[in-house]
Protein backbone atom coordinates (compact mmCIF):
# COMPACT_ATOMS: atom_id res chain seq x y z
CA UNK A 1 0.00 0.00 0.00
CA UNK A 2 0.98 3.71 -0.57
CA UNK A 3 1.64 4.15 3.17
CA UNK A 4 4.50 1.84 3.27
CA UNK A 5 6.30 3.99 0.32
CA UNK A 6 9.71 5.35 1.14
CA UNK A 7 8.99 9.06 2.81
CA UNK A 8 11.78 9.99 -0.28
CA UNK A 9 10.37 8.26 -2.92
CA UNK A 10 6.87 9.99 -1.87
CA UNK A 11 8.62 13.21 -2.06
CA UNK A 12 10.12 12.98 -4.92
CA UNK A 13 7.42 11.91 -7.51
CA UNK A 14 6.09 14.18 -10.11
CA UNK A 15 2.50 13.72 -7.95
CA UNK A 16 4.36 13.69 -4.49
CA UNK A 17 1.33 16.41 -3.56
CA UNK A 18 -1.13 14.78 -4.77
CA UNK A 19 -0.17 11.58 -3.41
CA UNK A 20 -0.15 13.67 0.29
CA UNK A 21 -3.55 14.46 -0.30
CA UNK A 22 -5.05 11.42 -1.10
CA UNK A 23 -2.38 9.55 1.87
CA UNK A 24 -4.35 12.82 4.12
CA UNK A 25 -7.86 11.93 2.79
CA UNK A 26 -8.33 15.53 1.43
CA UNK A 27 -10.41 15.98 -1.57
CA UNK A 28 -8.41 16.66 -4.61
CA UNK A 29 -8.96 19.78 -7.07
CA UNK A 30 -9.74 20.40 -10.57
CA UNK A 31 -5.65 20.74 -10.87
CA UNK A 32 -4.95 17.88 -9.56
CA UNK A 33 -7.42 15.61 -11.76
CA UNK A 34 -5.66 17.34 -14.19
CA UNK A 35 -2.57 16.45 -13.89
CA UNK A 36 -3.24 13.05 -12.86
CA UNK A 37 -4.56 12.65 -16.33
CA UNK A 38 -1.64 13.96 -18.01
CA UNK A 39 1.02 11.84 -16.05
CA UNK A 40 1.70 8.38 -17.32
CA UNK A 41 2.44 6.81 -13.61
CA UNK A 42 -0.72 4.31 -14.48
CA UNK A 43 0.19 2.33 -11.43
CA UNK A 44 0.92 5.07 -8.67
CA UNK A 45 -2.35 6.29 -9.94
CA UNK A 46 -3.84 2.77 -9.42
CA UNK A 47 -2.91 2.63 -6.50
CA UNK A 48 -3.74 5.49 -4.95
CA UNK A 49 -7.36 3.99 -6.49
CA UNK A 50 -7.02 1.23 -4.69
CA UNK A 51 -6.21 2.62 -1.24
CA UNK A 52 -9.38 4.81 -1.77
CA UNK A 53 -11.60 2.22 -2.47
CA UNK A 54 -9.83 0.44 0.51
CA UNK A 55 -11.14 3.33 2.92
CA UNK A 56 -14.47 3.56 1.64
CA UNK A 57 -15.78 -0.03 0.88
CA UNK A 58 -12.99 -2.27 2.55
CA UNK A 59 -11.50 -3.16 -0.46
CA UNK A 60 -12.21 -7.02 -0.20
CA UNK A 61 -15.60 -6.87 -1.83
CA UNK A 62 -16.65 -6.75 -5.38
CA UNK A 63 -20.49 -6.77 -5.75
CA UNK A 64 -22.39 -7.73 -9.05
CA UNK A 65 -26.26 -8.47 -9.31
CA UNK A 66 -28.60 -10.76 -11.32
CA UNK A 67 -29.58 -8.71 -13.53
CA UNK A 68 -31.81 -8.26 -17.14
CA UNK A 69 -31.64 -5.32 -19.34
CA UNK A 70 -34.71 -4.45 -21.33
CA UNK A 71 -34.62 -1.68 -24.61
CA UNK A 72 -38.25 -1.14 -25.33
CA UNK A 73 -37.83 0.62 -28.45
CA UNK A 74 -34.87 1.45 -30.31
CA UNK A 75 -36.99 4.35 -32.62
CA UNK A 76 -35.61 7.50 -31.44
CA UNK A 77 -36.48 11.85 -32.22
CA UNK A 78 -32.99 12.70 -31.37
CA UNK A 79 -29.93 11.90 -33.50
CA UNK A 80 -26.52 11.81 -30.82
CA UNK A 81 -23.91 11.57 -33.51
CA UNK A 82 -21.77 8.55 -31.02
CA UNK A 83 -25.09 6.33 -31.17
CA UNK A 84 -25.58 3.34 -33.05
CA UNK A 85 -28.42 2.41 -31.52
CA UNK A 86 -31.09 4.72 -32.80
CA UNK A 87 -33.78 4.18 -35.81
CA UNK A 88 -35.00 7.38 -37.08
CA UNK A 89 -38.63 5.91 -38.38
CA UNK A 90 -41.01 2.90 -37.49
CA UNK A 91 -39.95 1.61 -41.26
CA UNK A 92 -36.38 1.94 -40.94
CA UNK A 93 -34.44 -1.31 -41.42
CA UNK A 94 -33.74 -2.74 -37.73
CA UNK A 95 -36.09 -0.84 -36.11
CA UNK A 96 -38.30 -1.95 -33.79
CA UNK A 97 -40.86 -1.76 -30.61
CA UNK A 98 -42.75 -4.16 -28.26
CA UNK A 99 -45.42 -3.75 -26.65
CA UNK A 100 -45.52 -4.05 -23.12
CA UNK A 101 -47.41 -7.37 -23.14
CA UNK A 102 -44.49 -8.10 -25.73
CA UNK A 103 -41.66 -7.24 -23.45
CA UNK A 104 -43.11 -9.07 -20.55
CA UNK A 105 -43.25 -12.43 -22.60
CA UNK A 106 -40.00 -11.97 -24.12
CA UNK A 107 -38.14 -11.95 -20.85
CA UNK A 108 -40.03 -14.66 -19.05
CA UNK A 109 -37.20 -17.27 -19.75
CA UNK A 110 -34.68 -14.95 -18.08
CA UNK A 111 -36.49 -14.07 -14.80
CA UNK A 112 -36.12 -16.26 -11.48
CA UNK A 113 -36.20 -15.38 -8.08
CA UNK A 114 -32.83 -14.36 -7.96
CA UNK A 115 -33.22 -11.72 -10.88
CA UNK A 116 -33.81 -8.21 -8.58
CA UNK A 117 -33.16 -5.96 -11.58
CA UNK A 118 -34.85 -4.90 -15.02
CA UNK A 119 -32.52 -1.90 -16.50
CA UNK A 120 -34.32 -0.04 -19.11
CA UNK A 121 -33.46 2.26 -21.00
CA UNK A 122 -34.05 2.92 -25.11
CA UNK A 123 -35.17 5.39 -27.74
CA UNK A 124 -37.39 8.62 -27.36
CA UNK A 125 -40.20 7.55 -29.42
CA UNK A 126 -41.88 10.32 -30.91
CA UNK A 127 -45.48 9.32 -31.42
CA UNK A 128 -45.76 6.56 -28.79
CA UNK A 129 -46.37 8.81 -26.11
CA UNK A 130 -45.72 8.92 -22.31
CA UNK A 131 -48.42 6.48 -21.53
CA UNK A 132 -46.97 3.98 -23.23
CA UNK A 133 -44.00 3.91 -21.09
CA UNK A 134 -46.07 4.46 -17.49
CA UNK A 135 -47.22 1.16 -19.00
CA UNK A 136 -44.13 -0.98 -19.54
CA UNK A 137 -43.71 -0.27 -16.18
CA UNK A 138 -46.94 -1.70 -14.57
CA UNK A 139 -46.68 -4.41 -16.58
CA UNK A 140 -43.18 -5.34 -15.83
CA UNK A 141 -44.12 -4.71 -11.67
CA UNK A 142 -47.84 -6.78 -12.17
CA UNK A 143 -45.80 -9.44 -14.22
CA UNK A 144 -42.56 -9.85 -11.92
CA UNK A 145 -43.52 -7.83 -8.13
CA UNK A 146 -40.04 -8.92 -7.13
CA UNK A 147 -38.07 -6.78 -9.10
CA UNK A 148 -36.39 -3.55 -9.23
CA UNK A 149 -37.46 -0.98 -11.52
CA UNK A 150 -34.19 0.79 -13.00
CA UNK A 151 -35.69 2.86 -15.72
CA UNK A 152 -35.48 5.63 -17.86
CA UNK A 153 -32.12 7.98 -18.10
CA UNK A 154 -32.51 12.19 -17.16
CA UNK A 155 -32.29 12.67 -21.17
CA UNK A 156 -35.75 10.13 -21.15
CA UNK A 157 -37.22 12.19 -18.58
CA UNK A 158 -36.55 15.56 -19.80
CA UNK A 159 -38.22 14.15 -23.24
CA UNK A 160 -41.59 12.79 -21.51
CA UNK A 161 -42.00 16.58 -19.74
CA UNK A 162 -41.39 17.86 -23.21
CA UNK A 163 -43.86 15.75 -24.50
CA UNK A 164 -46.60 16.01 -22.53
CA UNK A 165 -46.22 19.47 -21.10
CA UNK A 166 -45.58 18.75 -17.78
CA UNK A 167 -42.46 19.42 -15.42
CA UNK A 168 -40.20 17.12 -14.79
CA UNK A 169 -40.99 16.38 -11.04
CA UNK A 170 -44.38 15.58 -12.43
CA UNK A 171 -43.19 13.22 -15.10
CA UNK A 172 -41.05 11.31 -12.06
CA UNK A 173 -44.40 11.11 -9.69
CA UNK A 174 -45.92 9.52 -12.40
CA UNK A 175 -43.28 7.18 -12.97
CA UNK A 176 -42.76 6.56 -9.35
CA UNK A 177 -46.75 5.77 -8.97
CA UNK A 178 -46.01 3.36 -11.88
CA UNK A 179 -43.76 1.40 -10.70
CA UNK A 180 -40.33 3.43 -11.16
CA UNK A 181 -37.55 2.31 -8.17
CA UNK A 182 -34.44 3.93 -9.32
CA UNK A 183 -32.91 5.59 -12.19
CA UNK A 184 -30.11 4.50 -14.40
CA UNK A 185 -27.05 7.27 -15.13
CA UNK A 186 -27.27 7.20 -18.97
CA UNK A 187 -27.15 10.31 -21.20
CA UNK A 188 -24.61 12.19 -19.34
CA UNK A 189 -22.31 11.62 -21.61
CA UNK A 190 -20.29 14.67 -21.50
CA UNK A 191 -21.25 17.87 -19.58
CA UNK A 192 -19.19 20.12 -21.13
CA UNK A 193 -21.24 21.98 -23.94
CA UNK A 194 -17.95 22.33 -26.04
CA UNK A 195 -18.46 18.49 -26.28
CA UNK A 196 -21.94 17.94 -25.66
CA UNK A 197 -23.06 20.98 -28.32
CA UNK A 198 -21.05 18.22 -30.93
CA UNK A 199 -21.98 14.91 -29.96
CA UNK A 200 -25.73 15.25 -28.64
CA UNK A 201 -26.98 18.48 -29.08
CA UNK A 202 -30.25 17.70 -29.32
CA UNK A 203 -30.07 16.23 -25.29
CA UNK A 204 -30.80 18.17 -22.27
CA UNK A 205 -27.75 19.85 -21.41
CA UNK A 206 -25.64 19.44 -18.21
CA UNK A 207 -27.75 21.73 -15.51
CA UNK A 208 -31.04 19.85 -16.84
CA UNK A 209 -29.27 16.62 -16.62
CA UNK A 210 -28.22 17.23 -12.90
CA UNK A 211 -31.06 19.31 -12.33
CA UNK A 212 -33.81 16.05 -13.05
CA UNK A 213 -31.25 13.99 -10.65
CA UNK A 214 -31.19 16.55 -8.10
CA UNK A 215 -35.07 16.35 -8.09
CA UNK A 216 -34.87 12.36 -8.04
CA UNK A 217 -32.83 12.12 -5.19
CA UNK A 218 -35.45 14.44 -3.25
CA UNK A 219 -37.99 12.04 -3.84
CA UNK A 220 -36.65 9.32 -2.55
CA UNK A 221 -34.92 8.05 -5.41
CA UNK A 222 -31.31 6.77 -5.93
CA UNK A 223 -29.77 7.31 -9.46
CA UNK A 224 -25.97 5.94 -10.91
CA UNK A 225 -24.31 8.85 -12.73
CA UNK A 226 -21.94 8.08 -16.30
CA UNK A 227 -19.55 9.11 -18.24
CA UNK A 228 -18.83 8.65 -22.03
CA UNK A 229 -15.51 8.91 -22.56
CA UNK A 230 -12.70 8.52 -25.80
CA UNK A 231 -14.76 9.84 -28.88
CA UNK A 232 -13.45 13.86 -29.02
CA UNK A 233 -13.50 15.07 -25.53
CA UNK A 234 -9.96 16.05 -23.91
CA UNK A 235 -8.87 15.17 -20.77
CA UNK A 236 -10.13 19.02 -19.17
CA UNK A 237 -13.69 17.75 -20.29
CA UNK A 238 -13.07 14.89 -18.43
CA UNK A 239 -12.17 16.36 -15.19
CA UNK A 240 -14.90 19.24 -15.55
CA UNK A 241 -17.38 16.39 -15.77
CA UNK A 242 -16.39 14.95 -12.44
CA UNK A 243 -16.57 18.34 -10.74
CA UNK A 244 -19.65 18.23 -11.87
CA UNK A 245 -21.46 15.36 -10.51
CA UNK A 246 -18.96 15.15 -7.25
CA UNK A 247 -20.67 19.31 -6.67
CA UNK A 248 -24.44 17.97 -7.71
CA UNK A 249 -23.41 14.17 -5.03
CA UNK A 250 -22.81 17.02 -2.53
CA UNK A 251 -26.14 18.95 -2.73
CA UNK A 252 -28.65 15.94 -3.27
CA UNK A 253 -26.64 13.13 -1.77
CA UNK A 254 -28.76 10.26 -3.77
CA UNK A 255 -25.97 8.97 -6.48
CA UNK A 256 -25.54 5.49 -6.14
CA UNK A 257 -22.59 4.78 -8.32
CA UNK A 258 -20.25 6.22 -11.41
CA UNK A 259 -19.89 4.28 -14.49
CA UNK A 260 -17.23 5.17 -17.00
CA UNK A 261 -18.48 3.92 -20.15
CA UNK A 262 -16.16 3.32 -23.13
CA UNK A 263 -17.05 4.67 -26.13
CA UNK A 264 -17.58 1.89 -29.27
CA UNK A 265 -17.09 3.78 -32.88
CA UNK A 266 -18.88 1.25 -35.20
CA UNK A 267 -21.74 2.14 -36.74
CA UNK A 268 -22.54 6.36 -36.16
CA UNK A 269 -20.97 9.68 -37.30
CA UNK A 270 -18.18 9.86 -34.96
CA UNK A 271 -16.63 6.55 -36.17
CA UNK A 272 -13.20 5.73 -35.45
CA UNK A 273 -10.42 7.82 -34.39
CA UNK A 274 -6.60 7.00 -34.48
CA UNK A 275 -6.84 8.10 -30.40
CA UNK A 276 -9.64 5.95 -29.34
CA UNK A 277 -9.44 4.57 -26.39
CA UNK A 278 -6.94 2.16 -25.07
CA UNK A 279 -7.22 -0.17 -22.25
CA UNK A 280 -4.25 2.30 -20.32
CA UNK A 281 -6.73 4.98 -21.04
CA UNK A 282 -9.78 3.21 -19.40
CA UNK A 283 -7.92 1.82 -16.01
CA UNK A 284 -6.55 5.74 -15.71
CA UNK A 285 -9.89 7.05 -16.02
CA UNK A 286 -11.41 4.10 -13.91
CA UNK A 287 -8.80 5.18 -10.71
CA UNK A 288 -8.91 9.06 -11.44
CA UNK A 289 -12.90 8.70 -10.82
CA UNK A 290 -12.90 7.05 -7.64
CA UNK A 291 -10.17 9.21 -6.52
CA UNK A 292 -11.63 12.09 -7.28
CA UNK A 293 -15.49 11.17 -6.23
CA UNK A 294 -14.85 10.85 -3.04
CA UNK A 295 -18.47 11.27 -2.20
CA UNK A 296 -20.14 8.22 -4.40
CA UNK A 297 -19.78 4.59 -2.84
CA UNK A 298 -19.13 2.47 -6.04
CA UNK A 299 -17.48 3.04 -9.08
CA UNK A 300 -18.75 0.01 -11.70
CA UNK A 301 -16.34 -1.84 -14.06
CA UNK A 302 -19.08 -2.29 -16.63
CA UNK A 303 -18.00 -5.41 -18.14
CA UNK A 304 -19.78 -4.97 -21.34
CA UNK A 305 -18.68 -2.01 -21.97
CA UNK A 306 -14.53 -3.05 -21.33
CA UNK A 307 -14.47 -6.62 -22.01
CA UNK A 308 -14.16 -9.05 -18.65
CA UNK A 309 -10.51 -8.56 -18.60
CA UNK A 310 -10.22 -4.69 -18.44
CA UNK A 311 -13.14 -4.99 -15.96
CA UNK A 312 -11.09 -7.58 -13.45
CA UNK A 313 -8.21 -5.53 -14.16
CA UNK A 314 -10.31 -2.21 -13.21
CA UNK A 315 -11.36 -3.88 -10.01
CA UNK A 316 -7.43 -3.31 -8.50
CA UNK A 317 -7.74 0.10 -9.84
CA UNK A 318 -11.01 1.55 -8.03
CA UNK A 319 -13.89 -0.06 -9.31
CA UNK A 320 -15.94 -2.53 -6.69
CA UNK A 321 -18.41 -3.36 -9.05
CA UNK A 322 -18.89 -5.23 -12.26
CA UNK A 323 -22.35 -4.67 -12.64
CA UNK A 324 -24.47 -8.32 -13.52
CA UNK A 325 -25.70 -10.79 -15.73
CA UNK A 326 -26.87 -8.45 -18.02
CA UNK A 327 -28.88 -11.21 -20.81
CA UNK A 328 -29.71 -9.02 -23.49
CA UNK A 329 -27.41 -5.49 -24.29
CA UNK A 330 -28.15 -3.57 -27.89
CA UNK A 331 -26.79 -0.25 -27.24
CA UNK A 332 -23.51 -0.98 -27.22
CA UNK A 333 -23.38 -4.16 -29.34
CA UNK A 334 -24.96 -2.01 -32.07
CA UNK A 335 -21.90 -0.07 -31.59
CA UNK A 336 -19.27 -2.49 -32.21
CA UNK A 337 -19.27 -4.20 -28.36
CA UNK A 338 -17.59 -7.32 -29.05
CA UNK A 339 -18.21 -8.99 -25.57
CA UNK A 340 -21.00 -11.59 -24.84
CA UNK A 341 -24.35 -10.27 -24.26
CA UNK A 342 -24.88 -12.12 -21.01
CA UNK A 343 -22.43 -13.62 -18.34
CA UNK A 344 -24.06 -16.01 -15.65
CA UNK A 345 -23.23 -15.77 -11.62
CA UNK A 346 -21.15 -18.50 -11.83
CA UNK A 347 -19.08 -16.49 -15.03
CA UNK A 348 -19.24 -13.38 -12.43
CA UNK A 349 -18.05 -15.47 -9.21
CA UNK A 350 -15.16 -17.11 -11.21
CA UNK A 351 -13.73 -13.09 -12.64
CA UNK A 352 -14.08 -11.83 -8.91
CA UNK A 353 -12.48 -14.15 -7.53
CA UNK A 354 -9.60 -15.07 -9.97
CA UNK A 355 -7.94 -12.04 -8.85
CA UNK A 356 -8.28 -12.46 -4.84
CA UNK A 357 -11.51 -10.29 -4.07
CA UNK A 358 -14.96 -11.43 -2.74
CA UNK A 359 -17.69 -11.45 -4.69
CA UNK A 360 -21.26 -10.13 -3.30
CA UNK A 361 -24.65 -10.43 -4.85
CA UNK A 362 -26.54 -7.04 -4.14
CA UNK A 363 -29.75 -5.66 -5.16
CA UNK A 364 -29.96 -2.25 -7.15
CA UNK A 365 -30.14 -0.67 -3.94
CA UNK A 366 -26.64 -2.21 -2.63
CA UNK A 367 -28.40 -4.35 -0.37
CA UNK A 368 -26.71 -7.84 0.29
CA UNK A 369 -28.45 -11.11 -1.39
CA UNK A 370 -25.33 -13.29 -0.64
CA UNK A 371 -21.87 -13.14 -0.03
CA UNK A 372 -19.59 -15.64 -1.83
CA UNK A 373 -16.89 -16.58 0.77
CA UNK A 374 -16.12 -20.23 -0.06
CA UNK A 375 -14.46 -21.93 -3.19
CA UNK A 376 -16.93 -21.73 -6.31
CA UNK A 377 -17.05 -25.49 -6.12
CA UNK A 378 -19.08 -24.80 -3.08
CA UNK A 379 -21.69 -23.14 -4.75
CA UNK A 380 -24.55 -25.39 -6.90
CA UNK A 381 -25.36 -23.78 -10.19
CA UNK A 382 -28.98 -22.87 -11.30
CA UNK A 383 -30.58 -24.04 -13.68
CA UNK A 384 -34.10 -21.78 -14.56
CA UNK A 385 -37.53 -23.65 -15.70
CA UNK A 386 -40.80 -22.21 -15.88
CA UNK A 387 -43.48 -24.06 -14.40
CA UNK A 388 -47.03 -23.40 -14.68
CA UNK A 389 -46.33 -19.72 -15.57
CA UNK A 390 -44.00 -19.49 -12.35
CA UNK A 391 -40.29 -19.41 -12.88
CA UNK A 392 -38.66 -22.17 -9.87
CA UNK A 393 -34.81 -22.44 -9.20
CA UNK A 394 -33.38 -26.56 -9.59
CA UNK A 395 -30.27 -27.21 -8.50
CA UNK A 396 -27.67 -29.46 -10.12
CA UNK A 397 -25.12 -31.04 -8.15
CA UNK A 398 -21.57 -30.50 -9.23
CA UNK A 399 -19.77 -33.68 -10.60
């Protein structure tokens, strides 16, 4: 640990202040994210990371969940010029929407007792209208009462008040009488409008983004917070970004957890660049977060998004989560993801623990289902059949 460094060699490092900060648990300026971008001392930077994470979750634990991602629609008014994802019209080749009678049948195979999660998230339909989504959610909650309701990003939000004329707070009541539990951290992208005025400028902009969050979190709710990073931002849009939601974490207080999110060129009107993204890029950005977010719990190694090696690798450099079992994923696949669309909880156990930490099955709300203490060989695997309607858990014993 960074404690036991030589006093000299602690003095003498180009981040010798910055490392006295963190060693002192003061928070860390604008400057100093800075700067901890520019340098290339990946692993003094990793592990000052770690030694965070250390202080604020123990460092032992790495939680995931069981997981199922739903995308009701992928026919979207807005054209972001990094997505891949969106259909312009009904007609459009690949486009599609289910109903909500649709979604809930489509998903049945994939839901046990286990399963405490539906993320969804998708496009801003512009005809649909907000009903239609108040009822994907009451069908999802009659269907499956079990589950958390992770739904619908600020950007979604700020559409359905602009749709139906109502304010935002409004729009979120509704939701919340619905069925709404949380809300995911998508469509932050980048705050900075230098960026943001480039790559979505059709999207509500940074203060309505943190504005809709702000009004979450006084309602009760808890919301995750993201970041799209390696298209054309610089590293100063980076750091602003931070400031921003580590100022907004310190008014409202309801952010759950960041998640750095890769960005994929394939497939929009960004495409590639010769300086996307490298894997020394995305375990830098990974520890700067949770070093400089000092007031979020959990920063998320979203597997998906990094592949399941830069995510166990990104679990000694900050991260303490590696978010779950996912099933189905289009947004990103659409944009050139090459990683499965679904890992099981034995797939999650065996990452976690090939590299020494525990692994923890939470809810969305961070609550503990079960910790995973014992060899994997320990654990029986499940095998999911439906009967009668009712999804049951069988277990196999291990050979």
């Amino acid at each position: 640990m960074l404690e036991t460094l030589p006093i000299s060699t602690t003095q003498s490092h180009e981040l010798s202040d910055i490392i006295a900060k963190v060693l002192a648990g003061e928070r860390l300026s604008y400057d100093d994210g800075l700067r901890l971008y520019q340098s290339h001392d990946l692993l003094t930077i990793g592990q000052l990371a770690d030694l965070v994470n250390t202080r604020m979750n123990g460092g032992e634990y790495v939680y995931f969940n069981q997981n199922r991602h739903i995308n009701p629609t992928n026919v979207c008014a807005f054209h972001c010029n990094f997505c891949s994802f969106a259909r312009f019209t009904e007609d459009a080749p690949g486009a599609y929407t289910w109903t909500p009678d649709q979604i809930v049948e489509r998903i049945r195979p994939d839901v046990h007792p286990r399963v405490t999660e539906f993320h969804i998230v998708g496009g801003l339909h512009p005809v649909l209208g907000f009903e239609y989504y108040e009822d994907v959610l009451r069908a999802l909650k009659k269907a499956y009462p079990w589950v958390h309701l992770k739904a619908f990003t600020a950007v979604e939000i700020d559409f359905f008040a602009q749709l139906t004329g109502l304010d935002q707070e409004t729009v979120l009541q509704r939701l919340i009488d619905a069925g709404l539990g949380s809300m995911p951290g998508g469509g932050a992208e980048i705050f900075h409008p230098e960026v943001r005025n480039k790559i979505c400028p059709e999207k509500a902009d940074a203060e309505t983004w943190l504005a809709i969050h702000g009004i979450a979190h006084r309602l009760g709710l808890r919301t995750n917070a993201t970041m799209l990073y390696g298209h054309i931002e610089r590293y100063e849009h980076r750091v602003d970004h931070l400031m921003q939601l580590r100022e907004q974490q310190d008014k409202s207080g309801g952010f759950n957890t960041f998640i750095p999110l890769r960005y994929h060129p394939e497939n929009n009107n960004l495409g590639r660049r010769l300086d996307c993204t490298t894997a020394h890029d995305t375990l830098k950005t990974i520890a700067i977060s949770r070093i400089i977010l000092d007031n979020f719990a959990h920063i998320k190694a979203y597997w998906i998004m990094l592949t399941p090696p830069i995510a166990q690798l990104a679990l000694q450099f900050g991260a303490d989560d590696i978010d779950g079992t996912v099933v189905e994923e289009k947004i990103y696949h659409d944009a050139g993801a090459t990683t499965a669309e679904q890992l099981d909880k034995f797939d999650l156990l065996r990452l976690i623990k090939a590299i020494g930490k525990t692994p923890v099955e939470r809810d969305t709300l961070y609550n503990t289902v079960e910790i995973y203490g014992q060899p994997i060989k320990d654990y029986a695997p499940e095998s999911h059949r439906t009967i009668r309607g009712e999804v049951k858990i069988a277990h196999i014993e291990l050979n």
